[in-house]
Protein backbone atom coordinates (compact mmCIF):
# COMPACT_ATOMS: atom_id res chain seq x y z
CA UNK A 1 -21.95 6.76 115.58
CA UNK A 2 -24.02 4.66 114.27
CA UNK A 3 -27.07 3.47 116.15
CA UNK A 4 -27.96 -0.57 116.51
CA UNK A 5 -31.50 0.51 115.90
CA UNK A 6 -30.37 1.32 112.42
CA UNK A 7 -27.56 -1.84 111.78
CA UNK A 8 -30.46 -3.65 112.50
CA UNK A 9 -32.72 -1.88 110.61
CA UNK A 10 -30.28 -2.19 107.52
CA UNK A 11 -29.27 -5.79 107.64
CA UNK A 12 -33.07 -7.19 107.66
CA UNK A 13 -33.76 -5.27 104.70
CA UNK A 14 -30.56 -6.46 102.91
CA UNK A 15 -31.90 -10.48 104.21
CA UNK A 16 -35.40 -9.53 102.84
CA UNK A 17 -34.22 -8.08 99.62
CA UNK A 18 -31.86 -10.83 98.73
CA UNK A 19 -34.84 -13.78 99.50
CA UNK A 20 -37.08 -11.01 97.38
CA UNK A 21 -34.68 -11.53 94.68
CA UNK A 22 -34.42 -15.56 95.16
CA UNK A 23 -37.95 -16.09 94.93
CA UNK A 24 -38.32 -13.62 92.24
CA UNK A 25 -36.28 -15.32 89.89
CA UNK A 26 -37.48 -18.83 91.23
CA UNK A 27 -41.04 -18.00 90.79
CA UNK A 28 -41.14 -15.29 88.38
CA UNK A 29 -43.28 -13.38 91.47
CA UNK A 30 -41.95 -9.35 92.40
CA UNK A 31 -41.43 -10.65 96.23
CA UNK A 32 -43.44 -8.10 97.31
CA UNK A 33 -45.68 -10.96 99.62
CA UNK A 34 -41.97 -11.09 101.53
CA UNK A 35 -41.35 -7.62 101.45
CA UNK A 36 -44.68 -5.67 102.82
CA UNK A 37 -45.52 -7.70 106.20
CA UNK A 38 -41.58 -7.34 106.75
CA UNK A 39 -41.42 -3.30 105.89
CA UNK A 40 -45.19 -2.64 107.72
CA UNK A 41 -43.48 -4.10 110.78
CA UNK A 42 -40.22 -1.57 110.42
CA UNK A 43 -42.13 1.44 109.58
CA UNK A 44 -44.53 0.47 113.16
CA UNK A 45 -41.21 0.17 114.97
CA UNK A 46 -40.61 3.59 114.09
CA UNK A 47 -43.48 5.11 114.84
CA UNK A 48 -45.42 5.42 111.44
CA UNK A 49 -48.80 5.48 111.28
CA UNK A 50 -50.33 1.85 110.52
CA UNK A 51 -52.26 3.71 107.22
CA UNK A 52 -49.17 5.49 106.21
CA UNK A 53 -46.59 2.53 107.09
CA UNK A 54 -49.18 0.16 104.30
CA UNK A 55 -49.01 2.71 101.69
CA UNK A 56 -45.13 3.22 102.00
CA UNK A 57 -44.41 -0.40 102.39
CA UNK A 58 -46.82 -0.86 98.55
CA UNK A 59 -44.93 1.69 97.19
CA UNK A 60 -41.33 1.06 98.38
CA UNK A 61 -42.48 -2.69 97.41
CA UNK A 62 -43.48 -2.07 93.82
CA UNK A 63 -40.31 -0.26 93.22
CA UNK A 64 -37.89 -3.25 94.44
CA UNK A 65 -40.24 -5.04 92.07
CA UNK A 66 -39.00 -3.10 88.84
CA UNK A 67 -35.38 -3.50 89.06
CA UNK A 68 -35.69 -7.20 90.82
CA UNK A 69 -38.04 -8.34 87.87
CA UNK A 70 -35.84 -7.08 84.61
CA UNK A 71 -32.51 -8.73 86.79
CA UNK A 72 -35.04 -11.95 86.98
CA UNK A 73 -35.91 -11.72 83.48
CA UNK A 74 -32.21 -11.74 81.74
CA UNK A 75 -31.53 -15.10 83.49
CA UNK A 76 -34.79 -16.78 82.45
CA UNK A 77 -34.15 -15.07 78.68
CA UNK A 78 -30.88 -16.90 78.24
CA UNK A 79 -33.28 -20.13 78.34
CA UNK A 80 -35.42 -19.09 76.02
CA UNK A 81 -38.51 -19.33 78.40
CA UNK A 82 -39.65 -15.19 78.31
CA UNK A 83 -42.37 -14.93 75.51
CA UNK A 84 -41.88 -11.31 74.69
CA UNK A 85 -44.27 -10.43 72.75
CA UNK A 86 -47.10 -11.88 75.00
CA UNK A 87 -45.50 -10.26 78.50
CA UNK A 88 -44.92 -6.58 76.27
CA UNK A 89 -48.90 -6.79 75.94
CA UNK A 90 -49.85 -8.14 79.46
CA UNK A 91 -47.33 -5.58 80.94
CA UNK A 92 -48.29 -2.60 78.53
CA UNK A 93 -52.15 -2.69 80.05
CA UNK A 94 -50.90 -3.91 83.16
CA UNK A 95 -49.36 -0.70 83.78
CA UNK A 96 -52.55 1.27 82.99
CA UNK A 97 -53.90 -0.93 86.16
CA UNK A 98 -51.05 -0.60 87.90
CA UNK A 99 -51.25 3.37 87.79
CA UNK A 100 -55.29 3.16 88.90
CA UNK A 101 -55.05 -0.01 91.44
CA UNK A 102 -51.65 2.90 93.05
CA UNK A 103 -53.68 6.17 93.44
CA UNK A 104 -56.87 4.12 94.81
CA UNK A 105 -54.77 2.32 97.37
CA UNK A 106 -53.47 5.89 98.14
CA UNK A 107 -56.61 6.83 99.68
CA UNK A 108 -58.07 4.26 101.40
CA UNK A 109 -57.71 2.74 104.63
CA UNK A 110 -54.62 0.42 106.26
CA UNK A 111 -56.71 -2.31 107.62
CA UNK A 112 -58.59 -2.43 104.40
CA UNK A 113 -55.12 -2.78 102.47
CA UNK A 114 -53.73 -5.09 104.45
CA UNK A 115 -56.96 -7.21 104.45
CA UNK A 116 -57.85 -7.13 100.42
CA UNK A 117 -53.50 -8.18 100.06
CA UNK A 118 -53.78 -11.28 102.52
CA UNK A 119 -57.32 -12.21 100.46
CA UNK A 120 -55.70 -11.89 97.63
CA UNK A 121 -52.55 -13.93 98.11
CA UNK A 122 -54.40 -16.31 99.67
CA UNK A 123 -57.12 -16.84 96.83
CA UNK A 124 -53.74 -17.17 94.62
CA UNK A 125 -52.48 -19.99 96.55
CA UNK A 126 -55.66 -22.11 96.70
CA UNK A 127 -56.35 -21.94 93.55
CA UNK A 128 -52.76 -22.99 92.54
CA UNK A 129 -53.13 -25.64 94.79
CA UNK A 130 -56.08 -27.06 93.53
CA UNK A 131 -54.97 -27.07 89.84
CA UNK A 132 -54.90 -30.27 88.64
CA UNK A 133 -52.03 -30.53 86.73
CA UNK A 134 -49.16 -28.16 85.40
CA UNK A 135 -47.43 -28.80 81.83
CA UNK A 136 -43.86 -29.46 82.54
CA UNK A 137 -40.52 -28.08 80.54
CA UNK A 138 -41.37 -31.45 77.92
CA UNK A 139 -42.43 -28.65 75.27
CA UNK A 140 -40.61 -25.54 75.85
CA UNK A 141 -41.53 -23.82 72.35
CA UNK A 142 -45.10 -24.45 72.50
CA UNK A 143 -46.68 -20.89 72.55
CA UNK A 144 -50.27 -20.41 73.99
CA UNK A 145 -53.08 -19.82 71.34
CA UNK A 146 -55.38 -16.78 72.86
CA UNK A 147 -56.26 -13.44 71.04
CA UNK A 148 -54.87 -10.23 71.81
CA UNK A 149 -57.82 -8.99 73.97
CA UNK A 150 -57.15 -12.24 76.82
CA UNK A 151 -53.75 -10.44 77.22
CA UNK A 152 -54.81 -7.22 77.89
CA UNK A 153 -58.15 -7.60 80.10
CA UNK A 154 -55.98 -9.99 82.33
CA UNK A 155 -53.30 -7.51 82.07
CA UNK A 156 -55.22 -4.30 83.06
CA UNK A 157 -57.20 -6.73 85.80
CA UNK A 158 -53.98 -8.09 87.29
CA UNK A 159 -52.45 -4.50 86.97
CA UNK A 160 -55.42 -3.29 89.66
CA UNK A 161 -54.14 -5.11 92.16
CA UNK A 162 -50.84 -4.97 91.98
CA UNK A 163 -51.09 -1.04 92.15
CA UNK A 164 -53.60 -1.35 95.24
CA UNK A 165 -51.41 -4.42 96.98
CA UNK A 166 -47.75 -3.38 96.47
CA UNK A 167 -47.00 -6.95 94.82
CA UNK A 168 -45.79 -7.02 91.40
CA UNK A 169 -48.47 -9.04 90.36
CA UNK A 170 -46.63 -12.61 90.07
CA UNK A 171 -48.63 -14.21 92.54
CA UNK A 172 -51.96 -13.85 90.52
CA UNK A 173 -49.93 -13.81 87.15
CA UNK A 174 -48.54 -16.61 87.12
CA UNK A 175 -51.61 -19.16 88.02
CA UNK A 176 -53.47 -17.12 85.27
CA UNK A 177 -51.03 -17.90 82.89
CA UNK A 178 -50.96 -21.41 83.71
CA UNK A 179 -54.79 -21.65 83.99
CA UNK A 180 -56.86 -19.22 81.75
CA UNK A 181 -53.90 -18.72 79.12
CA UNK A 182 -52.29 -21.65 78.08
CA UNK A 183 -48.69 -21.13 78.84
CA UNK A 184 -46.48 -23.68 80.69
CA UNK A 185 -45.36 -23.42 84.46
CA UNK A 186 -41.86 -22.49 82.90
CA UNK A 187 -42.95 -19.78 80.67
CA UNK A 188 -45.09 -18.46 82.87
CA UNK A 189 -42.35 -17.62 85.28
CA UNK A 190 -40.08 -16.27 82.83
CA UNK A 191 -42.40 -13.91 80.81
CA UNK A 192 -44.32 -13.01 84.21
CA UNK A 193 -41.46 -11.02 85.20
CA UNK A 194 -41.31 -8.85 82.16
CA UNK A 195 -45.13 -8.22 82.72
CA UNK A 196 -44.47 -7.25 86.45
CA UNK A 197 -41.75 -4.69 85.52
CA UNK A 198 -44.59 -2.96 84.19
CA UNK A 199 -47.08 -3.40 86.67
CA UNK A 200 -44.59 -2.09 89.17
CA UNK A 201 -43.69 1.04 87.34
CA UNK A 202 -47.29 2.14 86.92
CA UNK A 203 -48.02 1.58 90.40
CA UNK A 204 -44.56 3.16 91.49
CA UNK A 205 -45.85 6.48 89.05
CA UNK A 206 -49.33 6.62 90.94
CA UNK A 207 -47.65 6.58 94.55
CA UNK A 208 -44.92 8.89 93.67
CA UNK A 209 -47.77 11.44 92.38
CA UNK A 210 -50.13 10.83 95.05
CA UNK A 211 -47.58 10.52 98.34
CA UNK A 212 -45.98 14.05 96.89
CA UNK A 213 -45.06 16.49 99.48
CA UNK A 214 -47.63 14.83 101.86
CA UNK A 215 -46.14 15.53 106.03
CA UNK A 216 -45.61 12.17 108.14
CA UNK A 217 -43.89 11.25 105.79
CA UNK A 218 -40.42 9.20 106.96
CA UNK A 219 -36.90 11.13 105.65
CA UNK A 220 -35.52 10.52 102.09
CA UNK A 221 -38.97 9.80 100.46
CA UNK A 222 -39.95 10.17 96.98
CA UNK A 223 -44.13 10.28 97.55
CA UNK A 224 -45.19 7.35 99.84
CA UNK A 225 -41.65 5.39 98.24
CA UNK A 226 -39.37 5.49 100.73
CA UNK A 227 -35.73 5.51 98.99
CA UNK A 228 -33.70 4.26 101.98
CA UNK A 229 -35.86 1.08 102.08
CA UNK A 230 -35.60 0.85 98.37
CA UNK A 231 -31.71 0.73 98.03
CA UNK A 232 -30.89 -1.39 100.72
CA UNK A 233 -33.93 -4.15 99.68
CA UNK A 234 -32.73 -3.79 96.05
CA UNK A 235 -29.47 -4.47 96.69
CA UNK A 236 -30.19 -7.60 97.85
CA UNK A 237 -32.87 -8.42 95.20
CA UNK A 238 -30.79 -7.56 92.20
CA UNK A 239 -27.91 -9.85 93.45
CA UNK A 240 -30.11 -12.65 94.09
CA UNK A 241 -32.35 -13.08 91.53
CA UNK A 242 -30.35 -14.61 88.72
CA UNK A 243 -29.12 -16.72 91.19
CA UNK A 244 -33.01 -18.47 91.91
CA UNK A 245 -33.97 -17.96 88.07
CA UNK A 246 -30.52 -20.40 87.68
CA UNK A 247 -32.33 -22.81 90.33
CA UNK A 248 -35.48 -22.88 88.71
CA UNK A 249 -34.61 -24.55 85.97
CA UNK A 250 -33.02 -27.53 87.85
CA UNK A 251 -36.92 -28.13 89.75
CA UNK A 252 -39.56 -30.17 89.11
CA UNK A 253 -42.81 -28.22 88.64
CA UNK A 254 -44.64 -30.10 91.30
CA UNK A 255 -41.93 -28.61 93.65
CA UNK A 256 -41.85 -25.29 92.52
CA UNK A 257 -46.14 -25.24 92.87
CA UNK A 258 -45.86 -26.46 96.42
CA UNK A 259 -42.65 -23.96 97.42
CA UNK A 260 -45.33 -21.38 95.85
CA UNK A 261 -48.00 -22.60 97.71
CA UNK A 262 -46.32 -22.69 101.39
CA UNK A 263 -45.31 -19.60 101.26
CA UNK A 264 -48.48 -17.81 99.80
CA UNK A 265 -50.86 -19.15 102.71
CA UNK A 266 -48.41 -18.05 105.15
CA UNK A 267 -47.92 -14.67 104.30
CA UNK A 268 -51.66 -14.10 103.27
CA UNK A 269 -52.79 -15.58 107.14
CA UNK A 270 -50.32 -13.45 108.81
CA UNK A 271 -51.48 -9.86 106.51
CA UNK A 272 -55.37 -10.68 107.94
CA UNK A 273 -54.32 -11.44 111.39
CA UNK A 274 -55.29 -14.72 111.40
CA UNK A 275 -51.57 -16.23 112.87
CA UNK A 276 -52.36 -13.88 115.80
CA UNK A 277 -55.56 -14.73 116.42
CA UNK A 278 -54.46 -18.84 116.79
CA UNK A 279 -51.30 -17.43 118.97
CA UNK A 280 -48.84 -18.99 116.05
């Protein structure tokens, strides 16, 4: 018989993974901001060590992000906003960071995880905040004008900490795109989440390697990626993310920034503790 522990278990990992996949395709971001606080808190309820719960919760994360991203990408393809050739090149050297940023984050500490992720998607969300303007959807075919090597040092740099946060790399991808690169708010959603597909699956390569055959490990894991999580929070993600790639294109930009925004500085405060400490 099945236990309410684990109907409970399942259906907030289906809710997560289907606002993963909204978000994903709204925002062009992997959703893993939504999904590590949410699996951390699972994997404590079970018993997991708080060390071992962050690095299965990065690695689980990163591999939602791979299928959620490419079901993201198709739906922001079909209007014409994914630069390919740009994304193939941020992705390509993104993955090379993604592997490194994975097997450091495999051996250091929780706290230390937790704390560099909340710093991190908070620092995003300020600094999207605080940009003055974005270009809107007025000149969709405009393509940004920096070399080869812009691509790949943010690309490797953005691929670092996506490997050693469990986030696809959206969050910090698409403000640089906006900001140091040149591309629109639009396109950088769209091409963001073919970049992110590779981030993840460097990232999901390093944790599979490292996590191998390691004990404490919960049932039905592949390295520190724990495959029961996966399925049920991609099954949700896949579904949904055409559906808020669909929705994007029906927003103004200044909405999109400040749905972006919200929800950065929320789930960066609570990953450093600082909603407990003000008893929100």
């Amino acid at each position: 018989m099945i236990s309410e522990s684990l109907i409970f278990y399942a259906l907030v990992l289906l809710a997560t993974g289907i606002a993963v996949g909204f978000f994903c395709g709204l925002l062009g971001v992997g959703g893993g901001f939504l999904m590590v606080p949410i699996q951390i808190w699972l994997l404590s309820l079970q018993g997991v060590e708080a060390t071992l719960a962050t690095r299965i919760a990065f690695a689980t994360s990163l591999a939602v992000v791979l299928p959620t991203a490419i079901s993201g990408c198709r739906k922001h393809s079909c209007w014409g906003v994914v630069l390919w050739q740009e994304g193939v090149i941020i992705g390509l050297f993104g993955m090379l960071g993604g592997f490194l940023g994975g097997t450091i984050a495999s051996y250091a500490p929780g706290e230390l995880l937790r704390m560099i992720f909340g710093i991190i998607v908070i620092l995003a969300a300020a600094r999207m905040l605080f940009v003055p303007h974005f270009q809107t959807w007025q000149e969709p075919h405009k393509r940004p004008k920096k070399s080869i090597i812009h691509y790949m040092i943010w690309g490797v740099a953005v691929g670092v900490l996506s490997g050693l946060t469990g986030i696809g790399g959206g969050l910090m991808l698409v403000p640089i795109m906006i900001i140091a690169l040149g591309f629109n708010l639009y396109q950088a959603i769209g091409t963001s989440s073919v970049a992110i597909s590779f981030n993840a699956l460097g990232g999901i390569t390093a944790y599979a390697i490292n996590g191998w055959g390691l004990e404490g490990l919960p049932s039905y894991c592949l390295g520190y990626i724990d495959l029961l999580q996966f399925l049920l929070l991609a099954a949700g993600s896949i579904l949904a993310a055409p559906w808020g790639a669909k929705i994007a294109h029906r927003l103004p930009a200044d909405r999109l920034k400040h749905i972006f925004v919200i929800l950065m500085f929320y789930i960066g405060l609570k990953m450093i503790g600082a909603i407990e400490w003000a008893g929100l």
